[in-house]
N, C-alpha and C. Protein backbone atom coordinates (compact mmCIF):
# COMPACT_ATOMS: atom_id res chain seq x y z
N UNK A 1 -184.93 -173.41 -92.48
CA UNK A 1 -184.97 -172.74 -93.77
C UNK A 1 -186.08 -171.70 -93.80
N UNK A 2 -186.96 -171.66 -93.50
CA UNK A 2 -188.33 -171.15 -93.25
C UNK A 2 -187.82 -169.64 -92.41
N UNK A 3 -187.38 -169.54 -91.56
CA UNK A 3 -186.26 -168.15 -90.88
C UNK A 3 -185.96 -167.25 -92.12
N UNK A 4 -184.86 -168.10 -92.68
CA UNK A 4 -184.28 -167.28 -93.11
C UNK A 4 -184.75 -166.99 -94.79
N UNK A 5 -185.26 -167.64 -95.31
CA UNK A 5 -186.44 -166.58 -96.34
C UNK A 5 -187.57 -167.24 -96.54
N UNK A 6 -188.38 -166.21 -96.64
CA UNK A 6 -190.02 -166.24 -96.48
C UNK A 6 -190.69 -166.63 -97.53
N UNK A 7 -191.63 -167.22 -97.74
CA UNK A 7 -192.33 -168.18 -98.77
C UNK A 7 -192.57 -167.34 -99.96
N UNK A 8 -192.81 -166.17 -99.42
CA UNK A 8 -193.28 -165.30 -100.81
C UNK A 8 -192.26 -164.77 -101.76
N UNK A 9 -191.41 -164.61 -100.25
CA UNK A 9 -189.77 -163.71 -101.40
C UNK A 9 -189.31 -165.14 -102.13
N UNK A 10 -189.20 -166.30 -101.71
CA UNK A 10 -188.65 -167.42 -102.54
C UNK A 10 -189.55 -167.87 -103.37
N UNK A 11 -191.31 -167.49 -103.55
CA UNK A 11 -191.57 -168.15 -104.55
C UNK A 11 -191.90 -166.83 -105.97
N UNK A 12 -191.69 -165.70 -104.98
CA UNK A 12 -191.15 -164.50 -106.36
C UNK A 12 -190.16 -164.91 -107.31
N UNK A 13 -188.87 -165.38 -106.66
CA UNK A 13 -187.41 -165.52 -106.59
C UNK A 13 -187.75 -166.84 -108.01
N UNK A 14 -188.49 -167.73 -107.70
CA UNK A 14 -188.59 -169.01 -108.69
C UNK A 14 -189.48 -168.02 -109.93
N UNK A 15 -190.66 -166.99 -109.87
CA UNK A 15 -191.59 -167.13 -110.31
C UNK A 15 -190.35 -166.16 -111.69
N UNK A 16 -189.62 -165.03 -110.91
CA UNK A 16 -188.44 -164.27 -111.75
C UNK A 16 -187.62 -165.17 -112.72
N UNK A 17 -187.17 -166.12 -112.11
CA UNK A 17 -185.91 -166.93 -112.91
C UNK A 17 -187.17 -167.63 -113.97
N UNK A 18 -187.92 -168.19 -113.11
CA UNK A 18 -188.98 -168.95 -114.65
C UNK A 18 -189.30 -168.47 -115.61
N UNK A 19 -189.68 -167.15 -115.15
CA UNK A 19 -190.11 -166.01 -116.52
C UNK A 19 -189.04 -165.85 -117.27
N UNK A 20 -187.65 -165.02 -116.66
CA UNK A 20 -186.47 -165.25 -117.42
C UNK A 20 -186.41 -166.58 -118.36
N UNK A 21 -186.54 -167.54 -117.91
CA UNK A 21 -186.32 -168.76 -118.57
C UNK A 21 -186.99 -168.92 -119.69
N UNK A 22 -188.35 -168.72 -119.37
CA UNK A 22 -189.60 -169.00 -120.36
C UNK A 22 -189.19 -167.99 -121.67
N UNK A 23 -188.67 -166.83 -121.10
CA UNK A 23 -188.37 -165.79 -122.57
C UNK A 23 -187.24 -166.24 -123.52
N UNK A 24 -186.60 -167.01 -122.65
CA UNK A 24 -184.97 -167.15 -123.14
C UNK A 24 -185.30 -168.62 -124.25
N UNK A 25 -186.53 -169.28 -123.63
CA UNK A 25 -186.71 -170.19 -124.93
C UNK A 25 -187.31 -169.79 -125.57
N UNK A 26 -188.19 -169.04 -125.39
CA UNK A 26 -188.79 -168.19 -126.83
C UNK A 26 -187.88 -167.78 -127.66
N UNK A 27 -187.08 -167.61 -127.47
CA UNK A 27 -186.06 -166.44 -128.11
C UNK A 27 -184.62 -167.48 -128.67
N UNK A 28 -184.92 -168.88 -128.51
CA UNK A 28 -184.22 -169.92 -128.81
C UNK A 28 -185.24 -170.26 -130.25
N UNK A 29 -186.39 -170.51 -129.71
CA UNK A 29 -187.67 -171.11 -130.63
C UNK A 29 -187.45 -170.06 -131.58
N UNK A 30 -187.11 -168.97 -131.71
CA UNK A 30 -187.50 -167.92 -132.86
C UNK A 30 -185.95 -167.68 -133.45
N UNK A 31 -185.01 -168.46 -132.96
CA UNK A 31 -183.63 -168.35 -133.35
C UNK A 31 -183.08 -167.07 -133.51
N UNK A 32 -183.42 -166.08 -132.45
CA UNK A 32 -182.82 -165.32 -131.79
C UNK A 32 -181.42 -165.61 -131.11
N UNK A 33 -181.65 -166.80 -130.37
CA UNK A 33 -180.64 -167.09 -129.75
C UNK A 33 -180.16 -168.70 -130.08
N UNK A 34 -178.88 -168.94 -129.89
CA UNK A 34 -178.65 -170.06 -130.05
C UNK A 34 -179.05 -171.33 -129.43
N UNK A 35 -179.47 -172.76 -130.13
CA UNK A 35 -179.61 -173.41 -129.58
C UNK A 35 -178.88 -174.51 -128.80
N UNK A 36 -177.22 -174.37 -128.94
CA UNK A 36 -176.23 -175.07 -128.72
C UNK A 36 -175.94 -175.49 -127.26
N UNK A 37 -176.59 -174.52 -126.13
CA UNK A 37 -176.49 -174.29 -125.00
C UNK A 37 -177.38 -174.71 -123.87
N UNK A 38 -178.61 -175.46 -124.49
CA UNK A 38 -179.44 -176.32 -124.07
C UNK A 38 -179.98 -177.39 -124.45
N UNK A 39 -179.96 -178.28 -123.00
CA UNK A 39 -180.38 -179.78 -123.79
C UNK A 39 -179.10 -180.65 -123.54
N UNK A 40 -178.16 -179.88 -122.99
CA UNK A 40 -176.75 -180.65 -122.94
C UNK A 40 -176.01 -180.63 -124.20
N UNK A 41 -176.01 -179.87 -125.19
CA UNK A 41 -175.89 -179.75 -126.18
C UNK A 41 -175.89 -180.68 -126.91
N UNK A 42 -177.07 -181.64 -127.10
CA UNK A 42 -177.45 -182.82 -127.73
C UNK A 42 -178.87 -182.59 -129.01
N UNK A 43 -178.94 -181.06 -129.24
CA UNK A 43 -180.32 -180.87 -130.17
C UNK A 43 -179.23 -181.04 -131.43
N UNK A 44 -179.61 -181.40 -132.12
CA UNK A 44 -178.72 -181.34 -133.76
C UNK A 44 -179.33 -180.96 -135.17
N UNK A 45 -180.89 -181.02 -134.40
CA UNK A 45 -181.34 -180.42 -135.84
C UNK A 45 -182.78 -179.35 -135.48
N UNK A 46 -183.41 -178.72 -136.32
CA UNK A 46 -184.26 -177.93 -136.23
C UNK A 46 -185.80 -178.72 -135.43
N UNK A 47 -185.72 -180.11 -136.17
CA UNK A 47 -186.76 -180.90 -135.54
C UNK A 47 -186.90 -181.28 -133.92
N UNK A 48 -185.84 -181.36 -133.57
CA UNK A 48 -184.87 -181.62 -132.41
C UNK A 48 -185.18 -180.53 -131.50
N UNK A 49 -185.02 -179.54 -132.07
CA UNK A 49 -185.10 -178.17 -131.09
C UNK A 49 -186.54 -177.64 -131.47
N UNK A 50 -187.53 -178.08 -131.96
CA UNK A 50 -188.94 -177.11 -131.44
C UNK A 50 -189.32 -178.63 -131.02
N UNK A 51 -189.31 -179.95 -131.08
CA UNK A 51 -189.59 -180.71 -130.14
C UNK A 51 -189.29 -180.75 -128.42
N UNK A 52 -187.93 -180.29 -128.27
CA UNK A 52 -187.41 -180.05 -126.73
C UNK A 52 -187.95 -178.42 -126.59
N UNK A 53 -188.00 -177.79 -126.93
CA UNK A 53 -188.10 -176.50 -126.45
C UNK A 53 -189.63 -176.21 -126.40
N UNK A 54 -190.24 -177.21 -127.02
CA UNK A 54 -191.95 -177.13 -126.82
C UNK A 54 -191.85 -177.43 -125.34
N UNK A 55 -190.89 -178.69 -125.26
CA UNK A 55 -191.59 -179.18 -123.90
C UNK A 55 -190.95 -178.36 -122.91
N UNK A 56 -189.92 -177.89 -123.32
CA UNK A 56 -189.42 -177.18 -122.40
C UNK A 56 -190.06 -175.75 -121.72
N UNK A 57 -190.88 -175.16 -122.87
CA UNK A 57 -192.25 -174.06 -122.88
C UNK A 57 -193.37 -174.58 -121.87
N UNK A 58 -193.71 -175.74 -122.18
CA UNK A 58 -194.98 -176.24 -121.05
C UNK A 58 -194.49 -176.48 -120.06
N UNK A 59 -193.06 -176.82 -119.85
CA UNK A 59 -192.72 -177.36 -118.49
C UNK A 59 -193.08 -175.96 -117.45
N UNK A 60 -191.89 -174.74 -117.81
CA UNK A 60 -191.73 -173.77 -117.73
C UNK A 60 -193.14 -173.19 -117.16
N UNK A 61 -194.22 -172.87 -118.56
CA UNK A 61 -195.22 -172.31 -117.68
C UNK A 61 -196.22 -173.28 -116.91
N UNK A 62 -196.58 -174.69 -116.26
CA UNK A 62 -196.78 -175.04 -115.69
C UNK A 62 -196.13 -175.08 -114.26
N UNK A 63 -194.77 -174.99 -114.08
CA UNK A 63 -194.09 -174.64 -113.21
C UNK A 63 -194.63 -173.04 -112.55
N UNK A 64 -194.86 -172.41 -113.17
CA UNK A 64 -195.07 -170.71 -113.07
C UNK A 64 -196.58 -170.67 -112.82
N UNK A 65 -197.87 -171.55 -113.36
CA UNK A 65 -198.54 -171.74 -112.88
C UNK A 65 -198.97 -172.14 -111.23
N UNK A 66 -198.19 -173.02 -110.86
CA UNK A 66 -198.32 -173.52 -109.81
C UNK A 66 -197.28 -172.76 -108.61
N UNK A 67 -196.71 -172.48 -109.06
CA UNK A 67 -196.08 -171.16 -107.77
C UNK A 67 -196.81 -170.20 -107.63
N UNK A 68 -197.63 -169.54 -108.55
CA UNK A 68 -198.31 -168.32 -108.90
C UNK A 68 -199.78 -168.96 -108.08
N UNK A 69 -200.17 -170.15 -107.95
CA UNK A 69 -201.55 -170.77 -107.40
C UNK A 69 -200.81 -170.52 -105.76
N UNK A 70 -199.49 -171.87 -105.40
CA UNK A 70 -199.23 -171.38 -104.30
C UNK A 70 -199.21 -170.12 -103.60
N UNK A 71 -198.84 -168.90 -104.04
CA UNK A 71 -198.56 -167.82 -103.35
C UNK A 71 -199.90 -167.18 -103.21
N UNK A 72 -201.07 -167.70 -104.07
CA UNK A 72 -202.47 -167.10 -103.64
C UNK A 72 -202.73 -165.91 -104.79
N UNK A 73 -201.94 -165.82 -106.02
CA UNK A 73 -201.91 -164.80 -107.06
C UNK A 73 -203.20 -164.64 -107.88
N UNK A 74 -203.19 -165.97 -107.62
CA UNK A 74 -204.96 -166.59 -108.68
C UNK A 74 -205.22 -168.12 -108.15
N UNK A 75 -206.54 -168.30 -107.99
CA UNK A 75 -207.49 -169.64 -107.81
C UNK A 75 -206.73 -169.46 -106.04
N UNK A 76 -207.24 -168.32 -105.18
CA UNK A 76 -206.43 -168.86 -104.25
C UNK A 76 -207.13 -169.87 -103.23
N UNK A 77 -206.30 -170.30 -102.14
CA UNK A 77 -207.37 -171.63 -101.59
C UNK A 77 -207.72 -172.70 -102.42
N UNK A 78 -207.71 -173.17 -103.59
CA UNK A 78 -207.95 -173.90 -104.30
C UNK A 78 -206.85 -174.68 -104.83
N UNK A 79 -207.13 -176.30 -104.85
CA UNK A 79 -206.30 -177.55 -105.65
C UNK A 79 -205.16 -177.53 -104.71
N UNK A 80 -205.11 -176.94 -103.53
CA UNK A 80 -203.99 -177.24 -102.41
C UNK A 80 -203.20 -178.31 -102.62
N UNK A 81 -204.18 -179.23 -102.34
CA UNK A 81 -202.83 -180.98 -102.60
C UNK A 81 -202.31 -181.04 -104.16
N UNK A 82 -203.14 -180.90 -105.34
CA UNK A 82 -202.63 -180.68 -106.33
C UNK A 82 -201.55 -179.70 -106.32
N UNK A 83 -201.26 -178.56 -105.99
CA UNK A 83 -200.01 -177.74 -105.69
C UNK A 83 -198.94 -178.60 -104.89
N UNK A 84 -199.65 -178.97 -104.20
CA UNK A 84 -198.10 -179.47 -103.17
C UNK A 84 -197.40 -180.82 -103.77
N UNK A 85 -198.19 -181.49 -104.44
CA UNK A 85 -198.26 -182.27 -105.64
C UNK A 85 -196.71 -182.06 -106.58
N UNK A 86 -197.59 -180.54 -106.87
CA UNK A 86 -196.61 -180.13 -108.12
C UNK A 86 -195.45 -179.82 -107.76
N UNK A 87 -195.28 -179.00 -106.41
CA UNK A 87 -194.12 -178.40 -105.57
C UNK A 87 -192.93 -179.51 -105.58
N UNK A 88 -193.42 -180.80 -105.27
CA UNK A 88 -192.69 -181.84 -104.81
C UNK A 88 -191.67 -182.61 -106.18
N UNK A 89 -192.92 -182.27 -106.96
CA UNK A 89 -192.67 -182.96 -108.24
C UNK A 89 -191.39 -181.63 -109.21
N UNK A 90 -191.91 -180.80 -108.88
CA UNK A 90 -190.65 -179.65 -109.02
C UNK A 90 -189.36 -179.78 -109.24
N UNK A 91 -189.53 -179.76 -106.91
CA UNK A 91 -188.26 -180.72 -106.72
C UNK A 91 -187.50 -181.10 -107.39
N UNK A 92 -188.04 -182.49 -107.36
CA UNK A 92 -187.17 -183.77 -107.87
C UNK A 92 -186.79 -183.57 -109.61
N UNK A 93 -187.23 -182.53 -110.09
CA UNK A 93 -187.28 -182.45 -111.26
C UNK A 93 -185.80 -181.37 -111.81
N UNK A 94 -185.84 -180.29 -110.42
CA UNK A 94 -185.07 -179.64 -110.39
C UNK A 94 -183.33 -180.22 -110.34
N UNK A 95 -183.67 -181.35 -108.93
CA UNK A 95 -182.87 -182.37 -108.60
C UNK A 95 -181.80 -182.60 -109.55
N UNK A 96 -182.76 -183.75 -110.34
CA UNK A 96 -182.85 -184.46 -111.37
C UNK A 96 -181.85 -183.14 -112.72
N UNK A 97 -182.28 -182.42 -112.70
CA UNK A 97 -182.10 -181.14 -113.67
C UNK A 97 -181.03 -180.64 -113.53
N UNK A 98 -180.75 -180.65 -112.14
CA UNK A 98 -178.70 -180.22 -111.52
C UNK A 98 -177.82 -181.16 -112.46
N UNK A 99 -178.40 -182.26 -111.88
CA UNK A 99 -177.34 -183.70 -112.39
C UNK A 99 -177.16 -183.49 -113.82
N UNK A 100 -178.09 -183.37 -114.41
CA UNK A 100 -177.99 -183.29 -116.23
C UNK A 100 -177.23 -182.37 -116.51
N UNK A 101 -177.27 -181.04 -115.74
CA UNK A 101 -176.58 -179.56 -116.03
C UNK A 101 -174.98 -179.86 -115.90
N UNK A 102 -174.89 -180.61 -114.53
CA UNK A 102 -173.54 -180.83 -114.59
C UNK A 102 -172.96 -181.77 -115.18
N UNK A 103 -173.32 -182.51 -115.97
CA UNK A 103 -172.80 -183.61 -116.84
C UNK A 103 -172.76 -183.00 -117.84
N UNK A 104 -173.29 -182.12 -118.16
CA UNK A 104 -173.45 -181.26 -120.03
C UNK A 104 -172.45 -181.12 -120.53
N UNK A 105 -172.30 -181.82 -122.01
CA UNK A 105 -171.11 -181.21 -123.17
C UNK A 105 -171.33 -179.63 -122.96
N UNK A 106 -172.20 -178.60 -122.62
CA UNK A 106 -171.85 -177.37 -122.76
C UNK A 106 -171.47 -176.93 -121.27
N UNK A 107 -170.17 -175.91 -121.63
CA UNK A 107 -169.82 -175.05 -120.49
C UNK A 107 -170.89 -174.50 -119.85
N UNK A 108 -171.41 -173.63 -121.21
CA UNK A 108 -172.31 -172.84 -120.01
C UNK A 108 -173.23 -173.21 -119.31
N UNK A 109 -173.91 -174.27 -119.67
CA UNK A 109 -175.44 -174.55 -119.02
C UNK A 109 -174.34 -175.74 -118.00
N UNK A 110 -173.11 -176.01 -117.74
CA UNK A 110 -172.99 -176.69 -116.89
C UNK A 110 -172.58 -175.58 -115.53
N UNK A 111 -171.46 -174.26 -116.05
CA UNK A 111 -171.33 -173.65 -115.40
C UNK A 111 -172.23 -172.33 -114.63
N UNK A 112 -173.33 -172.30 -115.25
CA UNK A 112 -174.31 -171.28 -115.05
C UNK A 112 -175.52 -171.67 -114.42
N UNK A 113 -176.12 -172.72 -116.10
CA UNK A 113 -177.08 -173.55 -114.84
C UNK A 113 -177.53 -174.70 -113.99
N UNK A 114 -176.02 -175.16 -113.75
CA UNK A 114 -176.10 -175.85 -112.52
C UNK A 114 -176.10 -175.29 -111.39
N UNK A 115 -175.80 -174.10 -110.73
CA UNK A 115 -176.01 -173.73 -109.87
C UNK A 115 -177.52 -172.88 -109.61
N UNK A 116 -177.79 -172.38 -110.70
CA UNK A 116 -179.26 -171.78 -111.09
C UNK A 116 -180.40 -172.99 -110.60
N UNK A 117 -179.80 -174.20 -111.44
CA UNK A 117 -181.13 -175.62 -110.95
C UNK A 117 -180.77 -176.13 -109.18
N UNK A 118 -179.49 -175.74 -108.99
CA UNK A 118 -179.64 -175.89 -107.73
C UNK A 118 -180.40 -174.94 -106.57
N UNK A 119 -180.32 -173.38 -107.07
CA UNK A 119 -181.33 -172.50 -106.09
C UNK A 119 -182.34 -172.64 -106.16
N UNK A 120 -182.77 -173.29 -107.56
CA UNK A 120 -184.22 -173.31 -108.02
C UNK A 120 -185.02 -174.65 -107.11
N UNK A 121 -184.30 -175.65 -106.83
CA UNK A 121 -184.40 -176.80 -106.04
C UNK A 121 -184.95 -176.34 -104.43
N UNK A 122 -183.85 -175.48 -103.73
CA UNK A 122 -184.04 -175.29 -102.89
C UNK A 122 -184.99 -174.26 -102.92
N UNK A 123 -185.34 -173.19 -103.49
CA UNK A 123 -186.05 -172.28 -103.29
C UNK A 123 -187.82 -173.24 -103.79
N UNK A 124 -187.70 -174.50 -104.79
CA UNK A 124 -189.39 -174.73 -104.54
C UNK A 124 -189.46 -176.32 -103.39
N UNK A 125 -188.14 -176.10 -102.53
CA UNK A 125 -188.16 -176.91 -101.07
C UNK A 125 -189.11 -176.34 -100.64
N UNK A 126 -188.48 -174.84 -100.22
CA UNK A 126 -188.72 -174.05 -99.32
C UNK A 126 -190.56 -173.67 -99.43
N UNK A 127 -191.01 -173.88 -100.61
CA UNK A 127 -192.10 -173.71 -101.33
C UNK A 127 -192.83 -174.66 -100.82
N UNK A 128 -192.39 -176.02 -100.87
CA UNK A 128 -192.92 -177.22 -100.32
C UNK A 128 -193.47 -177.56 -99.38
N UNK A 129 -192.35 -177.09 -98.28
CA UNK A 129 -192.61 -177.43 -96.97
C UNK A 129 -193.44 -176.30 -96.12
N UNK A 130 -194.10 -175.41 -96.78
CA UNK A 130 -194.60 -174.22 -96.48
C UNK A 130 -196.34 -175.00 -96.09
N UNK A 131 -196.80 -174.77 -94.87
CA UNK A 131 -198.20 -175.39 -94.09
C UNK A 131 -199.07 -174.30 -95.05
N UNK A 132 -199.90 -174.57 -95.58
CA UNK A 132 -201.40 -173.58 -95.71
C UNK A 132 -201.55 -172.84 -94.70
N UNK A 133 -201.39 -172.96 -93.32
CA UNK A 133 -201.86 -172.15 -92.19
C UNK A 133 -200.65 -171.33 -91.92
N UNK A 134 -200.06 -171.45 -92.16
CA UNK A 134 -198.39 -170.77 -91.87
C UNK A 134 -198.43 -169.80 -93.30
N UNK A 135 -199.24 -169.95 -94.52
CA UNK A 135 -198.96 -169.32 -95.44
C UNK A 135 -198.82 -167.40 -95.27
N UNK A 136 -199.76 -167.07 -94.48
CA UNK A 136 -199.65 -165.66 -93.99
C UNK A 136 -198.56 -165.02 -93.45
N UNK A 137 -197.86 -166.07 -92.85
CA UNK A 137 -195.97 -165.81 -91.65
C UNK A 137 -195.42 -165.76 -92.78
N UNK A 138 -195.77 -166.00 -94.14
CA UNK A 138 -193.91 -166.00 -95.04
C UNK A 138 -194.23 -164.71 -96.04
């Protein structure tokens, strides 16, 4: 995996879709946009949706934090195992995040982002398995 894309273009690639993401709940939170389409379409009331979409805000930029530490953007060299920590924990989160997508009462977040939580999986693998000393080759 490591060949064929390089640590930096895949943790751009996560750092793009997160940002996308992070705006798209803002813009849920400010009822810009609908909330029907996330969550599995299980939010039902206003309380419901700035409770999930809070957490869904911290998830988001803690995620974006810690890719942005990996790639050396800011604090670089620093909290290494704590990053790889987070990378891992990502993962499984992402994993975990397919399965829900594709079980969803909504079309779209089953048809859109299940495959989205699946690149996102592999692309903070690829993030994962990336050596500190190898960080310069990607």
């Amino acid at each position: 995996m490591k060949t064929v894309l390089g640590m930096r273009m895949a943790g751009n690639i996560i750092l793009a879709i997160n940002t996308a993401a992070l705006f798209m709940h803002i813009l849920i939170v400010l009822n810009i946009l609908p909330y029907d389409f996330v969550w599995g379409g299980s939010l039902k009331s206003q309380e419901d949706l700035i409770i999930f979409e809070t957490i869904s805000l911290l998830v988001q930029t803690v995620f974006i934090l810690i890719v942005a530490v990996k790639l050396g953007y800011f604090l670089k060299g620093r909290f290494k195992k704590t990053v790889n920590v987070g990378l891992w924990t990502m993962f499984g989160i992402m994993v975990l995040n397919s399965a829900g997508n594709a079980a969803s009462n909504s079309d779209l977040e089953k048809l859109l982002m299940t495959p989205l939580t699946v690149l996102l999986a592999l692309l903070v693998l690829r993030l994962a398995i990336e050596k500190e000393s190898e960080k310069t080759n990607g």
